[in-house]
C-alpha atoms as a PDB file:
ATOM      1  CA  UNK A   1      -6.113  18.217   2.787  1.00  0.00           C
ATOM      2  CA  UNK A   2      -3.998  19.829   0.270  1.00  0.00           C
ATOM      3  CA  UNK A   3      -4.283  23.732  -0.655  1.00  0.00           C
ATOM      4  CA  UNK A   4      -2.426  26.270  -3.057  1.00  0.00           C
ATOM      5  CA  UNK A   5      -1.784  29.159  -1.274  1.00  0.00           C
ATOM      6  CA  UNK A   6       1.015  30.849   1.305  1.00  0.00           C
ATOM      7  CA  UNK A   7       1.391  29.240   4.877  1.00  0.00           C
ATOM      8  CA  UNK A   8      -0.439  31.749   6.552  1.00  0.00           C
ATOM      9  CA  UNK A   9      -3.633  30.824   4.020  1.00  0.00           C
ATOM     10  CA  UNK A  10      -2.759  27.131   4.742  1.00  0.00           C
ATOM     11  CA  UNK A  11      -3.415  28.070   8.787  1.00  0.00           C
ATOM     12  CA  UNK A  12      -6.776  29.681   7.637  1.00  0.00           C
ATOM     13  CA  UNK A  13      -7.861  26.271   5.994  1.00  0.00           C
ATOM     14  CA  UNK A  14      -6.651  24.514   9.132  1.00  0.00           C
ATOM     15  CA  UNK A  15      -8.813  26.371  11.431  1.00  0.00           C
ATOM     16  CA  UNK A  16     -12.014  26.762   9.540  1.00  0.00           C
ATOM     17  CA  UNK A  17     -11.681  22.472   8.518  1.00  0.00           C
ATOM     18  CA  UNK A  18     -11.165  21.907  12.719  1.00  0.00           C
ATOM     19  CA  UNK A  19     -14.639  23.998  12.953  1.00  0.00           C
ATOM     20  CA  UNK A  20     -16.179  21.655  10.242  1.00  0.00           C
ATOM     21  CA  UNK A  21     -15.230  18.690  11.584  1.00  0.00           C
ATOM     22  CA  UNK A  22     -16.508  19.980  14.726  1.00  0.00           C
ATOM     23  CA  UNK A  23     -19.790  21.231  13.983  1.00  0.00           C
ATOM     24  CA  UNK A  24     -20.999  19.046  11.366  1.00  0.00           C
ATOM     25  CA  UNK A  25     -19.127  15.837  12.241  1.00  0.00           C
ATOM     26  CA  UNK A  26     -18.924  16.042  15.924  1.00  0.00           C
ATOM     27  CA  UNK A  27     -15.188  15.108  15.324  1.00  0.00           C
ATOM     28  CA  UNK A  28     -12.292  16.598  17.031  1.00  0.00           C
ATOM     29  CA  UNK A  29      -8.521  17.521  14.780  1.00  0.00           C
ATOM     30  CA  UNK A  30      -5.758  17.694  16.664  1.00  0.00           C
ATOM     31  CA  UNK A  31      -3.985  20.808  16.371  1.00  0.00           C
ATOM     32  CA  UNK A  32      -0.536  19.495  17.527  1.00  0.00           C
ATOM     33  CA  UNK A  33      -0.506  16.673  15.338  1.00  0.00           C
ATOM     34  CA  UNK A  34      -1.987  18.200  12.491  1.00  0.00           C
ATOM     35  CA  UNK A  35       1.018  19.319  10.396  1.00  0.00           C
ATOM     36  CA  UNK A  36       1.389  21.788   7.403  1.00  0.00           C
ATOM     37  CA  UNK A  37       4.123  20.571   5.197  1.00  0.00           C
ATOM     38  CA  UNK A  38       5.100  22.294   2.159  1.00  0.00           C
ATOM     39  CA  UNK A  39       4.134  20.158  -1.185  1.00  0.00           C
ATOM     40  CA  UNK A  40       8.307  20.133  -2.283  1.00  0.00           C
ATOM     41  CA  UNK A  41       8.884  18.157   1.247  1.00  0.00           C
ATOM     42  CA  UNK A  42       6.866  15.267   0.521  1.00  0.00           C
ATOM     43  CA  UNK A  43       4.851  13.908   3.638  1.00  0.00           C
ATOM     44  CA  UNK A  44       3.171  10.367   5.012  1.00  0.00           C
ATOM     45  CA  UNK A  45      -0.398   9.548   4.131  1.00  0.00           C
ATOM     46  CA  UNK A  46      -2.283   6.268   4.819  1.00  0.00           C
ATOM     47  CA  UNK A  47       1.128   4.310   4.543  1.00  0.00           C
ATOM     48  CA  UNK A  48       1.913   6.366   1.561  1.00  0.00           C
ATOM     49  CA  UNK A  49       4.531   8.841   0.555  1.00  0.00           C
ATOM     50  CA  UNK A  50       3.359  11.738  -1.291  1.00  0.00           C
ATOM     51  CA  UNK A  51       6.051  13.246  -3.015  1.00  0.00           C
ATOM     52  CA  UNK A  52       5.900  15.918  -5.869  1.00  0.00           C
ATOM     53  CA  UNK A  53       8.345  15.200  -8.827  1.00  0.00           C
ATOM     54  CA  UNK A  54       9.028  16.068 -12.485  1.00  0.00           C
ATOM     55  CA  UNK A  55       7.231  14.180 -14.883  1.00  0.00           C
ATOM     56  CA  UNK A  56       9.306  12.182 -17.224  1.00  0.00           C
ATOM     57  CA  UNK A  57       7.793  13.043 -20.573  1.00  0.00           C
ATOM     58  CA  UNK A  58       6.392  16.729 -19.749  1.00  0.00           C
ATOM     59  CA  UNK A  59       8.844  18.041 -16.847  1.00  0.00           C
ATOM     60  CA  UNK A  60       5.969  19.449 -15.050  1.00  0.00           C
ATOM     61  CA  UNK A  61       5.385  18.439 -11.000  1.00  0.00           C
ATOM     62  CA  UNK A  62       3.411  15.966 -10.629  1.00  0.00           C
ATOM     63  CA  UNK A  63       2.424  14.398  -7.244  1.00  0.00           C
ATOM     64  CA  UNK A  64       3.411  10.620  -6.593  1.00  0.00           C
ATOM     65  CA  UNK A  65       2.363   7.927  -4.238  1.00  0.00           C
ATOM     66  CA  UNK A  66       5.514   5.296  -2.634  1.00  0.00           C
ATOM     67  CA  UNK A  67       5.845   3.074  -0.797  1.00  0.00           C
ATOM     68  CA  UNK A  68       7.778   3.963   2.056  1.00  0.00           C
ATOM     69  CA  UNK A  69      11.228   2.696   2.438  1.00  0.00           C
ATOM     70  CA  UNK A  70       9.913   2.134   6.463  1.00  0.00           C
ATOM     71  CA  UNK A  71       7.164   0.273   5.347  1.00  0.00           C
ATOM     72  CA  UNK A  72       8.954  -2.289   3.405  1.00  0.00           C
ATOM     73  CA  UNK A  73      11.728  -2.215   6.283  1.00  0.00           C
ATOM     74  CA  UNK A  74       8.707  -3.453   8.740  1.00  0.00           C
ATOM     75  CA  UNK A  75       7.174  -5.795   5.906  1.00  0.00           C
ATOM     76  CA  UNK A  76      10.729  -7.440   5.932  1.00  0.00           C
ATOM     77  CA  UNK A  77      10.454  -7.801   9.547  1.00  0.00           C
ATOM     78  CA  UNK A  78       7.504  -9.100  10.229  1.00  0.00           C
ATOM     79  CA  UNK A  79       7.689 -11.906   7.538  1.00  0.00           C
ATOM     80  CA  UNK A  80      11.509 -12.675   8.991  1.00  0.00           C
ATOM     81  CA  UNK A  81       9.367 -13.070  12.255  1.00  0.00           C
ATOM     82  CA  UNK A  82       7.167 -15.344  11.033  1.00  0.00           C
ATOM     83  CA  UNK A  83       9.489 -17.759   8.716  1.00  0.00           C
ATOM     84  CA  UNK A  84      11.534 -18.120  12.536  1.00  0.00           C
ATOM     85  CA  UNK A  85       8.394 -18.765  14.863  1.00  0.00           C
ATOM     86  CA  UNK A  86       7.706 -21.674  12.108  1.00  0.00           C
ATOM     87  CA  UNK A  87       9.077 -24.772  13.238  1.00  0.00           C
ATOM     88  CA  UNK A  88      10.658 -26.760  11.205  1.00  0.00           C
ATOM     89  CA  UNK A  89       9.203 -29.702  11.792  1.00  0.00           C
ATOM     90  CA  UNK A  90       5.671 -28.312  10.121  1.00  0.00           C
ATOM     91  CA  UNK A  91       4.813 -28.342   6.273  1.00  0.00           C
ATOM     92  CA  UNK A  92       5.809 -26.091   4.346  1.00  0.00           C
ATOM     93  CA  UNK A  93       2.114 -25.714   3.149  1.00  0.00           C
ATOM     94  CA  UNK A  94       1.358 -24.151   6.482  1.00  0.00           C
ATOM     95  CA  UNK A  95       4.118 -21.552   5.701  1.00  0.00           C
ATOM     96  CA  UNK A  96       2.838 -20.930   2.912  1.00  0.00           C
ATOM     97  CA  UNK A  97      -0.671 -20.482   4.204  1.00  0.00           C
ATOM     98  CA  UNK A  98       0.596 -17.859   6.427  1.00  0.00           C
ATOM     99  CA  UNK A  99       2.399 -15.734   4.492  1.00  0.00           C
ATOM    100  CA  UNK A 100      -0.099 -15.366   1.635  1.00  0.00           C
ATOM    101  CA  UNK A 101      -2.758 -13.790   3.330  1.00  0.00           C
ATOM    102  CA  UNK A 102      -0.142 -11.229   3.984  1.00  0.00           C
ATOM    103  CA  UNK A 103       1.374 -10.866   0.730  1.00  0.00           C
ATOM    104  CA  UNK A 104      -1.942 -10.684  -1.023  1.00  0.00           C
ATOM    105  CA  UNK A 105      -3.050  -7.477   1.315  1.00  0.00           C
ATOM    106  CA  UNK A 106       0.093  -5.661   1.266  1.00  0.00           C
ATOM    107  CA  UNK A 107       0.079  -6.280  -2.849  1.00  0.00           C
ATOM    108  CA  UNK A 108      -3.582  -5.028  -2.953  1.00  0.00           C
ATOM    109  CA  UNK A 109      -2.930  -1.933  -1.130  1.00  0.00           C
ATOM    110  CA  UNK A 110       0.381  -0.380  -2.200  1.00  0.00           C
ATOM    111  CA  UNK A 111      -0.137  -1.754  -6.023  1.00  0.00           C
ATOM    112  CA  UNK A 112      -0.849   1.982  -6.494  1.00  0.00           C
ATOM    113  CA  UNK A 113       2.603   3.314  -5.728  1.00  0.00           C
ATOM    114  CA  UNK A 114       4.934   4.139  -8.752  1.00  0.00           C
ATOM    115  CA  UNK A 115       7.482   2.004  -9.116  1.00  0.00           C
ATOM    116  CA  UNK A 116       5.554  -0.612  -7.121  1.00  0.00           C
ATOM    117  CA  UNK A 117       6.200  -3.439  -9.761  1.00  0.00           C
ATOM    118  CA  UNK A 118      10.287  -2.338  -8.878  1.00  0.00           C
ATOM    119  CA  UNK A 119       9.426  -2.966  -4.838  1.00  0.00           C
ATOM    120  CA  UNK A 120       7.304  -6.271  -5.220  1.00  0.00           C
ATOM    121  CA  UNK A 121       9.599  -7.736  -7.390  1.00  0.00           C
ATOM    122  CA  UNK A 122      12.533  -7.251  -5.074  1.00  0.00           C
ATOM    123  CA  UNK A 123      10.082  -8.265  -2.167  1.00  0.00           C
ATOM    124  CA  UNK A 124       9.654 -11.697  -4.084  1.00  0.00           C
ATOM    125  CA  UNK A 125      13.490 -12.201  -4.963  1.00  0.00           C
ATOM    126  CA  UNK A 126      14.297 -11.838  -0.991  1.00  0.00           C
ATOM    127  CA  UNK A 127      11.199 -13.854   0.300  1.00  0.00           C
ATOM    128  CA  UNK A 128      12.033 -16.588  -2.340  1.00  0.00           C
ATOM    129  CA  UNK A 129      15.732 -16.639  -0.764  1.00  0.00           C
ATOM    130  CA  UNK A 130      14.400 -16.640   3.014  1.00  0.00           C
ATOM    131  CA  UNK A 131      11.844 -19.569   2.266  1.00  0.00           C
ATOM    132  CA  UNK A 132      14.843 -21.037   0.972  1.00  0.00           C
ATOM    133  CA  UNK A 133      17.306 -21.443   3.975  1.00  0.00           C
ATOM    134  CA  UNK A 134      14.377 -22.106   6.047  1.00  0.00           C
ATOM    135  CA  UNK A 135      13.852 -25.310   3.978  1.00  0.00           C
ATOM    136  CA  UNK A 136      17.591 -25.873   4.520  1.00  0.00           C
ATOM    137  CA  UNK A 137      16.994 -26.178   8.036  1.00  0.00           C
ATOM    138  CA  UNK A 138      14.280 -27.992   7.723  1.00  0.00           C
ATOM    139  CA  UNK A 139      15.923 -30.936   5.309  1.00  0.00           C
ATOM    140  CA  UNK A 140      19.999 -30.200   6.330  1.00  0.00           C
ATOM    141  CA  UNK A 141      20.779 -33.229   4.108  1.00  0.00           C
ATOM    142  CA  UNK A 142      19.208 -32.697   1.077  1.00  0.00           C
ATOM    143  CA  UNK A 143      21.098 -30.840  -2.076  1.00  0.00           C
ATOM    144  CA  UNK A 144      19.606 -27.104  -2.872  1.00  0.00           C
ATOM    145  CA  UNK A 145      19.077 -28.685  -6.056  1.00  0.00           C
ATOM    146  CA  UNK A 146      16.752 -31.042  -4.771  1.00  0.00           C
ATOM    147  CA  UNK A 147      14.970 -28.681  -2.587  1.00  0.00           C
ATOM    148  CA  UNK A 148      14.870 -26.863  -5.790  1.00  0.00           C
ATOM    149  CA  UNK A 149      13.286 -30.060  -7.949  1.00  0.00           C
ATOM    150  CA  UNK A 150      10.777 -30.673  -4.997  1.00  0.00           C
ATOM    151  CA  UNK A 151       9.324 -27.372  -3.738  1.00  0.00           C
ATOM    152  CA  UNK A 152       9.470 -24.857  -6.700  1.00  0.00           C
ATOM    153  CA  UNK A 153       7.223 -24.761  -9.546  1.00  0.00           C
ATOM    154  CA  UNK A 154       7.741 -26.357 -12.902  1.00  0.00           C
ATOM    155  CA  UNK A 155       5.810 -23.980 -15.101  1.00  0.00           C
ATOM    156  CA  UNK A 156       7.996 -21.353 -16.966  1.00  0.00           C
ATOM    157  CA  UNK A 157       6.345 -18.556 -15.398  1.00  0.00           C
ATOM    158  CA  UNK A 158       6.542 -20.092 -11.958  1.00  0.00           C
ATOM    159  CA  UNK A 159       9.624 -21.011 -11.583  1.00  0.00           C
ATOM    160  CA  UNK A 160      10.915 -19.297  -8.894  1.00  0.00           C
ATOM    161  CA  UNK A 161       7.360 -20.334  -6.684  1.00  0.00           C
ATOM    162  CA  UNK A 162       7.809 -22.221  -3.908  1.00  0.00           C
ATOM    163  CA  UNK A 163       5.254 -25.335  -3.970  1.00  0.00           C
ATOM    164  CA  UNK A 164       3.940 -27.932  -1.656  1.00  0.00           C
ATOM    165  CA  UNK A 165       1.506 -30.141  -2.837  1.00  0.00           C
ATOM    166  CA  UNK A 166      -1.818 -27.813  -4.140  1.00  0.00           C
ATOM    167  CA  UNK A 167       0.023 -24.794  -1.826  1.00  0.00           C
ATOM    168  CA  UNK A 168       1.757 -22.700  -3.426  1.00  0.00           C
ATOM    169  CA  UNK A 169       3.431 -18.637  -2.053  1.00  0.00           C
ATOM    170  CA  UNK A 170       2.094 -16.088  -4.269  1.00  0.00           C
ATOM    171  CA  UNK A 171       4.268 -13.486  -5.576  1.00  0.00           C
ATOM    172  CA  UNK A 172       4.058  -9.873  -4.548  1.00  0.00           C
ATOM    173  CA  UNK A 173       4.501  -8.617  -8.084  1.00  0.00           C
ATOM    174  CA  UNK A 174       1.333 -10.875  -9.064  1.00  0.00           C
ATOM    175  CA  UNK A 175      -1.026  -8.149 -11.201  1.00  0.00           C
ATOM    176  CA  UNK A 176       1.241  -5.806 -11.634  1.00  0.00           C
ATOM    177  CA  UNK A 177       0.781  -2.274 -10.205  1.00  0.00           C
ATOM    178  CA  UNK A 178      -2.340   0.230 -11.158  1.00  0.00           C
ATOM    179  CA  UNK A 179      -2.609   3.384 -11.956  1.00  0.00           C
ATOM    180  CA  UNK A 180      -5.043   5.013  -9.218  1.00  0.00           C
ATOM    181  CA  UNK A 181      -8.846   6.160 -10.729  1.00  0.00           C
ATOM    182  CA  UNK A 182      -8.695   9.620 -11.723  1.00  0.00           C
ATOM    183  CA  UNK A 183     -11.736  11.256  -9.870  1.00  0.00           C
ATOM    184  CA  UNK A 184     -11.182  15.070 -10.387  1.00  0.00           C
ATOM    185  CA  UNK A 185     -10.870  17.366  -7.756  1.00  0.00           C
ATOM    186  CA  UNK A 186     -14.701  18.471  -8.452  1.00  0.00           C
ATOM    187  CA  UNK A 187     -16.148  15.848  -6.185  1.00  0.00           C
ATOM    188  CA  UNK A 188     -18.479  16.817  -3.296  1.00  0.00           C
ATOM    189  CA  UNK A 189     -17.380  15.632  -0.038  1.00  0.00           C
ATOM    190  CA  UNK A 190     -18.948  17.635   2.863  1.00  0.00           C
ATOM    191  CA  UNK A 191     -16.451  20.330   2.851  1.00  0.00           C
ATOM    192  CA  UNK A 192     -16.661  21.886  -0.720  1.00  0.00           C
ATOM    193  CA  UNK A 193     -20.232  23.691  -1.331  1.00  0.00           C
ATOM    194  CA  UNK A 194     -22.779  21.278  -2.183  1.00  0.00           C
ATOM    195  CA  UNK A 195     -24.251  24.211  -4.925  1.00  0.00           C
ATOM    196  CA  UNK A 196     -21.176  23.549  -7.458  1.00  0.00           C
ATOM    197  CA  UNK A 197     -20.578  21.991 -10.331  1.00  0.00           C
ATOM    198  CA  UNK A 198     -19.368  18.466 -10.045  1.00  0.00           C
ATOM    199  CA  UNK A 199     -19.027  15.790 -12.358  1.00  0.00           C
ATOM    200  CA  UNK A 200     -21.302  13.254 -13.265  1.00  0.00           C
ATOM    201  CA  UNK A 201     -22.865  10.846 -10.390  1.00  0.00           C
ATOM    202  CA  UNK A 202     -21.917  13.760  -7.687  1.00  0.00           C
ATOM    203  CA  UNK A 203     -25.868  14.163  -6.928  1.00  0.00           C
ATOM    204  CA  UNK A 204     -25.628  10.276  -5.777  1.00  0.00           C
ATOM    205  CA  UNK A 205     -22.738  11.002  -3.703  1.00  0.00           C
ATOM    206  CA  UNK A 206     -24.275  14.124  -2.321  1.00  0.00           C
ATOM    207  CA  UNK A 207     -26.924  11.750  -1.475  1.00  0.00           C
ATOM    208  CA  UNK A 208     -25.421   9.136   0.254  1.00  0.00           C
ATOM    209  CA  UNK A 209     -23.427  11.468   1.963  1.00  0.00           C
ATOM    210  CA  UNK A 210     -25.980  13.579   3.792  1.00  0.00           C
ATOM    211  CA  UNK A 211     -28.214  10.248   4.303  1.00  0.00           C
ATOM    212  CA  UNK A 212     -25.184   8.605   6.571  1.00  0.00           C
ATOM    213  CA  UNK A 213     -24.798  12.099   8.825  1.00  0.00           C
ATOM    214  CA  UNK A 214     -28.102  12.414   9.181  1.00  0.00           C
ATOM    215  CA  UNK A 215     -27.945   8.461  10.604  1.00  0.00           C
END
């Protein structure tokens, strides 16, 4: 939850939202673990960093989503983990098949982040290299130009995919990044009063809302 106010308001906020969540939600917040960070520190949130910076054009403070360096230290990781535990004596389609199921849901959820495009396209740059000298391994005799001719792509826009047969690695930086939906901060979500104005399609919301607590 994010507020504009001193510290001490901040606490307020705290307490009354634990007695929401409590009362209407049945729901318990953990005091200890519930943190108030000023906005100028940045903090963690659903994999995210939220940090407030100036704005390019305008200079104002603006709040922005990134991806965490930690995050893309574990990504690294666990891919490096999984490129070992392959033996070398399977396809590389099975590689491939995989990693992309984890490429494609790490793309889809931090394409959000500014600077994403920056982050996936050094993501595909190092995968493309670690694919590489596993392939090494797995042909020791063959000429990285020939790895090159067999197992990359051909098409212009391609060509640093890795290809076997009708498999081929998708590329982090496939789709580019977003720009998240603006929604407003007028949206009704339980903890606002219900009796204000919101924007359009809030009564539907409202709706739906009360119809799952009352499940």
């Amino acid at each position: 939850m994010l507020t504009d106010g001193t510290r001490e308001e901040a606490e307020a906020e705290k307490f009354a939202l634990a007695q929401f969540l409590k009362t209407e939600l049945r729901m318990e917040l953990s005091m200890e673990k519930t943190r108030i960070t000023g906005v100028g520190e940045g903090f963690d949130f659903l994999g995210y960093r939220v940090v407030q910076t100036k704005a390019r054009r305008t200079g104002r403070m603006v709040g922005n989503l990134f991806i965490p360096k930690s995050k893309l230290k574990d990504l690294r990781h666990k891919i490096k983990v999984r490129v070992r535990a392959t033996p070398t004596g399977q396809a590389l389609a099975d590689l491939i098949d995989d990693l992309n199921p984890v490429i494609t849901g790490w793309r889809n959820y931090y394409r959000y982040a500014t600077w994403a495009t920056r982050d996936f396209a050094s993501l595909d740059w190092w995968l493309w290299e670690r694919i590489g000298r596993w392939l090494h391994r797995k042909h020791p005799k063959t000429t990285w130009q020939e790895l090159r001719r067999r197992f990359q792509a051909t098409a212009p826009d391609s060509r640093w995919r890795w290809v076997d047969g009708p498999k081929s690695l998708r590329f982090f930086r496939e789709g580019g990044s977003l720009h998240f939906p603006h929604r407003g901060i007028r949206i009704p979500n339980g903890w606002n009063d219900p009796g204000e104005k919101f924007r359009k399609g809030a009564d539907r919301f409202w709706a739906s809302f009360n119809t799952l607590m009352d499940a």
